[in-house]
C-alpha atoms as a PDB file:
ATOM      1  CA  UNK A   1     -26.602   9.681  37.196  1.00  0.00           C
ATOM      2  CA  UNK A   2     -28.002  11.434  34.199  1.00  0.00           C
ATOM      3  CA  UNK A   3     -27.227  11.038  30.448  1.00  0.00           C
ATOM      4  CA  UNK A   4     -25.219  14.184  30.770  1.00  0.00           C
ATOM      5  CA  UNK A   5     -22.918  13.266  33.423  1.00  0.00           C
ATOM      6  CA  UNK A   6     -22.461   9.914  31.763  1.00  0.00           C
ATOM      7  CA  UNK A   7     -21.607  10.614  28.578  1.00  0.00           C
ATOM      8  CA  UNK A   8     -18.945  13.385  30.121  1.00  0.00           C
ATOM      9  CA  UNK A   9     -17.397  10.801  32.647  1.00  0.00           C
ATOM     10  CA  UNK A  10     -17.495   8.581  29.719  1.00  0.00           C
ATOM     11  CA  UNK A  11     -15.623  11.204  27.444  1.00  0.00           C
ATOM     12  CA  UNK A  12     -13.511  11.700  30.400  1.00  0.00           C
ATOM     13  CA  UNK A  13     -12.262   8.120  30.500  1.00  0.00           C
ATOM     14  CA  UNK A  14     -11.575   8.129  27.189  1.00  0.00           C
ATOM     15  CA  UNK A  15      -9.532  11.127  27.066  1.00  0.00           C
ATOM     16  CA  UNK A  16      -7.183  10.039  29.827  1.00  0.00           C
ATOM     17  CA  UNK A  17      -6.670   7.091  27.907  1.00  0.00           C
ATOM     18  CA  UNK A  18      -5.611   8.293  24.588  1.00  0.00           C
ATOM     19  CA  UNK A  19      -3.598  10.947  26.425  1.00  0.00           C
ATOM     20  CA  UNK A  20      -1.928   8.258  28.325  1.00  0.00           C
ATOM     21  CA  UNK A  21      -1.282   5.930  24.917  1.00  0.00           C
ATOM     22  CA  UNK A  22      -0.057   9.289  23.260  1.00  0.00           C
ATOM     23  CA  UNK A  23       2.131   9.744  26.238  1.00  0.00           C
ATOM     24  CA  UNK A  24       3.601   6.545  25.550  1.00  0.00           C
ATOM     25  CA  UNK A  25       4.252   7.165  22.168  1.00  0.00           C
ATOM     26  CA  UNK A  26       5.739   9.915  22.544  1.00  0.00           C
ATOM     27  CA  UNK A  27       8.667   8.198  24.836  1.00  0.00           C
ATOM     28  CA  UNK A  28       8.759   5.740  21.989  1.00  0.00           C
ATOM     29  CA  UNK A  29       9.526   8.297  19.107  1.00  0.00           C
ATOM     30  CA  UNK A  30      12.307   9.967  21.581  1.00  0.00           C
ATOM     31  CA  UNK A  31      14.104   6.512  22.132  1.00  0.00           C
ATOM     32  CA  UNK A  32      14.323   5.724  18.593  1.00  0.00           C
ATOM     33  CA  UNK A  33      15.473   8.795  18.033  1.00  0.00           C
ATOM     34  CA  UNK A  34      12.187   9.710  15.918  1.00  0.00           C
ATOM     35  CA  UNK A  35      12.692  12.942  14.635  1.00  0.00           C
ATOM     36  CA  UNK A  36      15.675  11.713  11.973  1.00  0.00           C
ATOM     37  CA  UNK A  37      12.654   9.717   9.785  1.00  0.00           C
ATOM     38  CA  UNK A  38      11.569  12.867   9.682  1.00  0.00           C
ATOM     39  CA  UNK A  39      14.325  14.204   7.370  1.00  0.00           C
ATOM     40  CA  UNK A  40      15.686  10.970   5.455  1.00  0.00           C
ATOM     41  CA  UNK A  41      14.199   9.962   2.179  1.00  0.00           C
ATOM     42  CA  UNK A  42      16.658   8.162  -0.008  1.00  0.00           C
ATOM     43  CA  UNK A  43      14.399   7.797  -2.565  1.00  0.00           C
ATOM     44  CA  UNK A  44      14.362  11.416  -3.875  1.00  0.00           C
ATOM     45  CA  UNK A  45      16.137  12.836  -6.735  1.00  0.00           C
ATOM     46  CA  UNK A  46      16.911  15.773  -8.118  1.00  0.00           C
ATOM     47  CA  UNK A  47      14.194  17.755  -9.303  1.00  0.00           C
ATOM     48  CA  UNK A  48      11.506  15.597  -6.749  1.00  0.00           C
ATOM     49  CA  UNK A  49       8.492  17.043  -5.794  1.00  0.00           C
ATOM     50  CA  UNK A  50       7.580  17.956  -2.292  1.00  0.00           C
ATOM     51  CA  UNK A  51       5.165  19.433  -1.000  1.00  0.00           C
ATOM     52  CA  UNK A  52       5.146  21.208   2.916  1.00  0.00           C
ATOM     53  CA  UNK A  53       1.762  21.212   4.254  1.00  0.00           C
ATOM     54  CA  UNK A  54       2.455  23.539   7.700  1.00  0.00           C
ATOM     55  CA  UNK A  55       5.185  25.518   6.826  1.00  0.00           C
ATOM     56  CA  UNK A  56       5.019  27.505   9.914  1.00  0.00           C
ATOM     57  CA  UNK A  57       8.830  28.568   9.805  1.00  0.00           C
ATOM     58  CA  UNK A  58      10.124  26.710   6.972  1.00  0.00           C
ATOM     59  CA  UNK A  59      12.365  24.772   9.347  1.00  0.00           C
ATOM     60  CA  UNK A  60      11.217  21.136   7.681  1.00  0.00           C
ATOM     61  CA  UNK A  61      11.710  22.637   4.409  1.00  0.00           C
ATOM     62  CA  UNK A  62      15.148  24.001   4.866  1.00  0.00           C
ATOM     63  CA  UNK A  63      16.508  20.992   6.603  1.00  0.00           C
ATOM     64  CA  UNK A  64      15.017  19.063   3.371  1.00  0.00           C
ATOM     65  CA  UNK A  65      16.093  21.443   0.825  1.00  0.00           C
ATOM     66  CA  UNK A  66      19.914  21.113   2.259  1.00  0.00           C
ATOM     67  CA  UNK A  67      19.958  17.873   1.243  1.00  0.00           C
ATOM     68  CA  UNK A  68      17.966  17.110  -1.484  1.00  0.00           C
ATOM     69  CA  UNK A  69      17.945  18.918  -4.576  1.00  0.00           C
ATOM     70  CA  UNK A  70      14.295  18.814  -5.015  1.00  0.00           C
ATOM     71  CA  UNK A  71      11.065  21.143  -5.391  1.00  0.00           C
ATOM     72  CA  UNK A  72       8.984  22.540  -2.691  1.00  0.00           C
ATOM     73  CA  UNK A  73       5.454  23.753  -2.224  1.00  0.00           C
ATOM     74  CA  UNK A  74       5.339  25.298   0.612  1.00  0.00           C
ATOM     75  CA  UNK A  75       1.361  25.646   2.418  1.00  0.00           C
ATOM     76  CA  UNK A  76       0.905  27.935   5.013  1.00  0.00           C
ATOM     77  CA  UNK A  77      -2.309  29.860   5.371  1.00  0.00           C
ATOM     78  CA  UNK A  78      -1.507  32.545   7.713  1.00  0.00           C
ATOM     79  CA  UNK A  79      -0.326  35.361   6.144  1.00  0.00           C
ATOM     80  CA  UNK A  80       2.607  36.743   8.987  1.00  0.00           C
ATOM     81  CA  UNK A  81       4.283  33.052   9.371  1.00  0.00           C
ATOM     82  CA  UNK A  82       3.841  32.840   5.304  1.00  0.00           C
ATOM     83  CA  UNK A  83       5.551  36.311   5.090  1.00  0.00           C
ATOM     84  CA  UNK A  84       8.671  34.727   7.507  1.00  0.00           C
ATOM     85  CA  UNK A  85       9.062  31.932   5.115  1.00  0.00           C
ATOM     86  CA  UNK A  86       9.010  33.844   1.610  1.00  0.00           C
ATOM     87  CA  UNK A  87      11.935  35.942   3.715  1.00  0.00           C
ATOM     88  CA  UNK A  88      14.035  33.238   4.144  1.00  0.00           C
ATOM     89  CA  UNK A  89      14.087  31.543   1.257  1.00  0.00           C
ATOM     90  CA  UNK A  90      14.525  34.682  -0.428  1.00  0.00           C
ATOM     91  CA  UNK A  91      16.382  33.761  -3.863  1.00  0.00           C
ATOM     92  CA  UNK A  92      16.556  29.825  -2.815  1.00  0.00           C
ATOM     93  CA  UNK A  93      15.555  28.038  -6.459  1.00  0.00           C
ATOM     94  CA  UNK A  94      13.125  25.222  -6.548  1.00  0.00           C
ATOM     95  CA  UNK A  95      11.126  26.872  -3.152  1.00  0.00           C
ATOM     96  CA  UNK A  96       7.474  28.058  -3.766  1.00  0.00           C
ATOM     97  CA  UNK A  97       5.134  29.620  -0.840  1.00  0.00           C
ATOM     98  CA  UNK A  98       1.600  29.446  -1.097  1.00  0.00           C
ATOM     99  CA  UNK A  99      -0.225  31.642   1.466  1.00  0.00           C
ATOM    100  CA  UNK A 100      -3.181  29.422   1.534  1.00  0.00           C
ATOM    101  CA  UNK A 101      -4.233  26.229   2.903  1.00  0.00           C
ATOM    102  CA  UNK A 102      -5.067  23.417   0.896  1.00  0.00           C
ATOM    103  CA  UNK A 103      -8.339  21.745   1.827  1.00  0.00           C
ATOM    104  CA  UNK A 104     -11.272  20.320   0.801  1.00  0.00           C
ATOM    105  CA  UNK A 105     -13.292  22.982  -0.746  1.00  0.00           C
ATOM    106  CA  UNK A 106     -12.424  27.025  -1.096  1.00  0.00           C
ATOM    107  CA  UNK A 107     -13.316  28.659   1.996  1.00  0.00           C
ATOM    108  CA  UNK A 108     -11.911  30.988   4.605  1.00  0.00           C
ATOM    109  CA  UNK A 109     -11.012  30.665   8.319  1.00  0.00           C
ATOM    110  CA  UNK A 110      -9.637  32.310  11.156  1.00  0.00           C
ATOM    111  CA  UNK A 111      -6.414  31.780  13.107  1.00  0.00           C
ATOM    112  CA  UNK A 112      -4.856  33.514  16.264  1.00  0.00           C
ATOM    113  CA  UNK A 113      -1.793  35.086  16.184  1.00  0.00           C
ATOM    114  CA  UNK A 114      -0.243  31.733  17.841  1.00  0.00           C
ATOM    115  CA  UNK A 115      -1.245  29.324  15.762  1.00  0.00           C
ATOM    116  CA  UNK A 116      -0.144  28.351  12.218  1.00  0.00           C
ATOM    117  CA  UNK A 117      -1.781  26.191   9.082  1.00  0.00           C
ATOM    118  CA  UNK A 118      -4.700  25.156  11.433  1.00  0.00           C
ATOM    119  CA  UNK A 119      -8.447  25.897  11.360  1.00  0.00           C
ATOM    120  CA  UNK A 120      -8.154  27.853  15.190  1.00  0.00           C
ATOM    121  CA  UNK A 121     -10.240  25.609  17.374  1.00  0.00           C
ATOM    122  CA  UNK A 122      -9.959  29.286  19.980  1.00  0.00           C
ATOM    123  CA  UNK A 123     -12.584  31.819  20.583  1.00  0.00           C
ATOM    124  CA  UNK A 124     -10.094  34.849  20.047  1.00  0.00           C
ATOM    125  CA  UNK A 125      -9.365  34.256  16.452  1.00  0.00           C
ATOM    126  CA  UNK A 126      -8.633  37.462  14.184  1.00  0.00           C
ATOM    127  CA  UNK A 127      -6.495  36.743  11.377  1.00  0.00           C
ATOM    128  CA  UNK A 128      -8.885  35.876   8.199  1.00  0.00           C
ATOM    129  CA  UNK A 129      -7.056  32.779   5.814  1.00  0.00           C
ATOM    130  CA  UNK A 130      -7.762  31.545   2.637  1.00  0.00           C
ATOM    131  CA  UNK A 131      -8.307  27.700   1.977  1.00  0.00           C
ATOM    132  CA  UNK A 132      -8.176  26.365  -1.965  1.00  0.00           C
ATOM    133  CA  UNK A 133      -9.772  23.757  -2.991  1.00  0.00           C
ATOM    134  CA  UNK A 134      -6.353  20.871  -2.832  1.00  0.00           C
ATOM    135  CA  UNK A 135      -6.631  18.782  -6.188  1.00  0.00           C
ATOM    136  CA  UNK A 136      -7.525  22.332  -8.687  1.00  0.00           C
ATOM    137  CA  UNK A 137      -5.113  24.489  -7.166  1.00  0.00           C
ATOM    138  CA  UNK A 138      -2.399  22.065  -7.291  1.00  0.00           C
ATOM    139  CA  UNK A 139      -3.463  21.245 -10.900  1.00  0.00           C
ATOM    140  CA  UNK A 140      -3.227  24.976 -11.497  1.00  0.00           C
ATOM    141  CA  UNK A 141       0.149  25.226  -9.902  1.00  0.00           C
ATOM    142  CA  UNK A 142       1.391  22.448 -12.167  1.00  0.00           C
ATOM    143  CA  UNK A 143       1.356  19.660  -9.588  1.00  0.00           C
ATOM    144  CA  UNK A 144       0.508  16.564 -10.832  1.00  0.00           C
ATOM    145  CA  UNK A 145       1.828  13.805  -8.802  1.00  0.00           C
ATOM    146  CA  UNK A 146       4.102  14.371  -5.439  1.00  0.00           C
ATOM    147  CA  UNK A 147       7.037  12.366  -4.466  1.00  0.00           C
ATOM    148  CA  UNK A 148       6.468  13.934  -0.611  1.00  0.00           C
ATOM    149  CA  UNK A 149       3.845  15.214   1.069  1.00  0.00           C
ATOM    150  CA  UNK A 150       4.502  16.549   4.792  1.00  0.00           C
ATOM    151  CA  UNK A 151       1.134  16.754   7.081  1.00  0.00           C
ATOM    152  CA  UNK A 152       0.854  18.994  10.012  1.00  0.00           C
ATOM    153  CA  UNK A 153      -2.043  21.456   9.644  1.00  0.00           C
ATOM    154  CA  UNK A 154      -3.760  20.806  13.031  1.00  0.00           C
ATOM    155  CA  UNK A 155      -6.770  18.955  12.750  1.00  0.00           C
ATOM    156  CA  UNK A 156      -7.061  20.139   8.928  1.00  0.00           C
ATOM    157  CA  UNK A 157      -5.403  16.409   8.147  1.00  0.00           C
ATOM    158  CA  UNK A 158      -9.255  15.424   8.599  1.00  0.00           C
ATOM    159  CA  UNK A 159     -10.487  17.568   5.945  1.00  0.00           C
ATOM    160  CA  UNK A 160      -7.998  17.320   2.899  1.00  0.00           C
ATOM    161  CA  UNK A 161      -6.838  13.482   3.425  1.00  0.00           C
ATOM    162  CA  UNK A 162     -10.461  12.398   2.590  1.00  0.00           C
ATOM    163  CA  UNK A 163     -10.689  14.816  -0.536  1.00  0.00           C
ATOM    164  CA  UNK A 164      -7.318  13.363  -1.962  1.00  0.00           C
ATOM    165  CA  UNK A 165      -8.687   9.915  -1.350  1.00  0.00           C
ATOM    166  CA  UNK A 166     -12.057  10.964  -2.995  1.00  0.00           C
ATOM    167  CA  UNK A 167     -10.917  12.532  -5.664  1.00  0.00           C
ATOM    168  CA  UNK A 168      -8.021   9.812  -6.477  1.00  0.00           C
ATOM    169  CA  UNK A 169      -5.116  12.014  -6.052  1.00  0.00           C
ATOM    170  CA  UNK A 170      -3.954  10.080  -3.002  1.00  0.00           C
ATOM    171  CA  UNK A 171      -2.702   7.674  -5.977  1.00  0.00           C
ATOM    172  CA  UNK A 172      -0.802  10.543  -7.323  1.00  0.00           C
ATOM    173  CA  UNK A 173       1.350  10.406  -3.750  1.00  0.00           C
ATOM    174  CA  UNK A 174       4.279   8.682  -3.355  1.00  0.00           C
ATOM    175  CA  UNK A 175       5.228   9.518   0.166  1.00  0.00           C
ATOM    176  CA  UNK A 176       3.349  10.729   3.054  1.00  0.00           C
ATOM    177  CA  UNK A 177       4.292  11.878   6.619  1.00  0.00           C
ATOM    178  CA  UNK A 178       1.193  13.014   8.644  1.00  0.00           C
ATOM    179  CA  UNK A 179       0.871  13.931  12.351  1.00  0.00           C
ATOM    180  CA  UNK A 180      -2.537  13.447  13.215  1.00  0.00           C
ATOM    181  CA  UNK A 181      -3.951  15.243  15.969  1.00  0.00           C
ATOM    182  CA  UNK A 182      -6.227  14.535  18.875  1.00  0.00           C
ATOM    183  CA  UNK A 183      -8.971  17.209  20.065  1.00  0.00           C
ATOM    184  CA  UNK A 184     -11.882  15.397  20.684  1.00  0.00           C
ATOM    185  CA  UNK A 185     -12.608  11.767  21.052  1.00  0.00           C
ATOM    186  CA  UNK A 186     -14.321  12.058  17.670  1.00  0.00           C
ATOM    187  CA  UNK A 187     -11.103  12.476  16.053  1.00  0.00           C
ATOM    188  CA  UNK A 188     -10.353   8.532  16.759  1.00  0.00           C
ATOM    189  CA  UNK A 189     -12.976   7.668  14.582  1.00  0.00           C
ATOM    190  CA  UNK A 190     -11.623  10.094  12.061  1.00  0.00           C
ATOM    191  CA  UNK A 191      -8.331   8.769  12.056  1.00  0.00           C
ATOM    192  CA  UNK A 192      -9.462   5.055  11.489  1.00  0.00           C
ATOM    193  CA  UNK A 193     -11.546   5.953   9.119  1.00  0.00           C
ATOM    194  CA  UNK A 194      -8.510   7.458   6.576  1.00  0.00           C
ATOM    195  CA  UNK A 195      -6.470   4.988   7.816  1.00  0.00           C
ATOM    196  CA  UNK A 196      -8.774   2.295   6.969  1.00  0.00           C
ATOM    197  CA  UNK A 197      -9.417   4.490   3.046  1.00  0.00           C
ATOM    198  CA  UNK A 198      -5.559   5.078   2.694  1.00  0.00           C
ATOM    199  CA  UNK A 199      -4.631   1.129   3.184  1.00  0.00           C
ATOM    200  CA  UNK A 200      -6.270   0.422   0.072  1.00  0.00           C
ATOM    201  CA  UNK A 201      -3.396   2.724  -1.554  1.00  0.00           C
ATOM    202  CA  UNK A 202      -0.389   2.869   0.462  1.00  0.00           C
ATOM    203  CA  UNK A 203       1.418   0.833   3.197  1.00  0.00           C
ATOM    204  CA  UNK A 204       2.312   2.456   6.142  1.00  0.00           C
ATOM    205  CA  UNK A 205       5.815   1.850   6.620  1.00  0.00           C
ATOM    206  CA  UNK A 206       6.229   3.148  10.573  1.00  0.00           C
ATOM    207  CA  UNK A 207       3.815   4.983  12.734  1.00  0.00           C
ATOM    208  CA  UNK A 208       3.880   6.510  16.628  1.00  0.00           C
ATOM    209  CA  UNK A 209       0.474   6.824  16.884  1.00  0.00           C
ATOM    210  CA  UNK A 210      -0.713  10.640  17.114  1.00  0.00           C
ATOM    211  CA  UNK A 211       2.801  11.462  17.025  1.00  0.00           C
ATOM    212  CA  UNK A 212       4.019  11.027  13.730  1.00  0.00           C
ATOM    213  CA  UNK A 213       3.450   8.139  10.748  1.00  0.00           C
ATOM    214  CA  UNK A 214       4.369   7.503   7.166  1.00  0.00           C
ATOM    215  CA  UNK A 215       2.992   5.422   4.061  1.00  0.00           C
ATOM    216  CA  UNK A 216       4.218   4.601   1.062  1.00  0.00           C
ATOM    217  CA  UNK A 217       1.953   4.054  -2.290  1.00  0.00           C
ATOM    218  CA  UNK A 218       1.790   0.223  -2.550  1.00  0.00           C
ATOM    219  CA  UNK A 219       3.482  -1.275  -5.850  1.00  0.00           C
ATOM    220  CA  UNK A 220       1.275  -1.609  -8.794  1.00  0.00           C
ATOM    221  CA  UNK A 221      -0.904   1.575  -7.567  1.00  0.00           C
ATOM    222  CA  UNK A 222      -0.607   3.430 -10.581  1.00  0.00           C
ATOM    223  CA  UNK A 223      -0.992   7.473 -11.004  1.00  0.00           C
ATOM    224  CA  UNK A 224      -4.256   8.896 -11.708  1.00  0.00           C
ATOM    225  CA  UNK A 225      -4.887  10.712 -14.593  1.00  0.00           C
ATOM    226  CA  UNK A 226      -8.271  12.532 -12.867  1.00  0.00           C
END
């Protein structure tokens, strides 16, 4: 066999495995009835600040805002699904839309017409978004620390988890709920690697691996003033 074919039957292996471990995951976060982490957080107060990375629709954000009475930053880079959202929350107070997507350095990208607050890992992508560099543009928006922060961008959870941590602003995070996602079996190594940078800060309180996890900033982590 040559070092080709290995390495793909290899990759192979591996693939079906996580798949089948995500699988299995998945049928965990349905029994316990998942989803409803998703939208508790007794811990907020009125005028709390959240912010939505992968607004898509703005459904996570209205379910949040009906309950809370917080402040919302809503990310979503491409410019019809950020159009949707800054319709529907038409003359709601404390809800801001950003059409960009917070990452590690200012840069652009393109998505399909299917896709949403991703970097498009398809060949047919034609709609040109913006990404801002995460710690000055939310220092220009007036964002200094966050009480929430909602992760679903794709694969972009590899790009602006790292700057937070390098730049120290992860302290600056009280909450965090990220779905990580799997492409490629490098993305394993990705994952541990935050995870491993993000323990130093935070404790993860529950996690369904590839499905959907959450950590909380460990006591006596102070704020940041970077």
């Amino acid at each position: 066999m040559d070092l080709q074919n290995l390495i793909r039957r290899t990759w192979l292996r591996l693939e079906s495995r996580q798949n089948q471990k995500t699988k299995r995951e998945y049928l965990r976060w349905q029994a316990d009835n998942g989803e409803l982490k998703r939208y508790q957080f007794p811990h907020l107060k009125c005028g709390s600040v959240v912010v939505d990375l992968g607004g898509y629709e703005g459904e996570w954000s209205a379910k949040l805002i009906s309950n809370y009475n917080v402040r919302i930053h809503i990310f979503e880079p491409h410019p019809k699904f950020a159009e949707k959202i800054v319709q529907r929350f038409a003359g709601v107070a404390g809800i801001h839309v950003h059409s960009v997507a917070l990452a590690s350095r200012n840069s652009t990208f393109f998505l399909t017409d299917n896709d949403a607050a991703s970097t498009s890992r398809s060949n047919d992508a034609s709609q040109k978004c913006e990404g801002v560099e995460a710690t000055y543009f939310l220092d220009k928006i007036g964002v200094k620390s966050i009480d929430l922060v909602k992760i679903n961008i794709e694969g972009g959870e590899y790009d602006v988890l790292p700057h937070f941590i390098a730049t120290g602003f992860i302290r600056n995070i009280d909450l965090i709920q990220i779905q990580f996602h799997y492409f490629e079996t490098e993305d394993i190594r990705r994952r541990d690697d935050i995870v491993h940078l993000l323990s130093r800060t935070h404790d993860r309180t529950w996690c369904y691996e590839y499905i959907w996890e959450e950590w909380r900033r460990k006591v006596g982590v102070h704020i940041s003033d970077n």
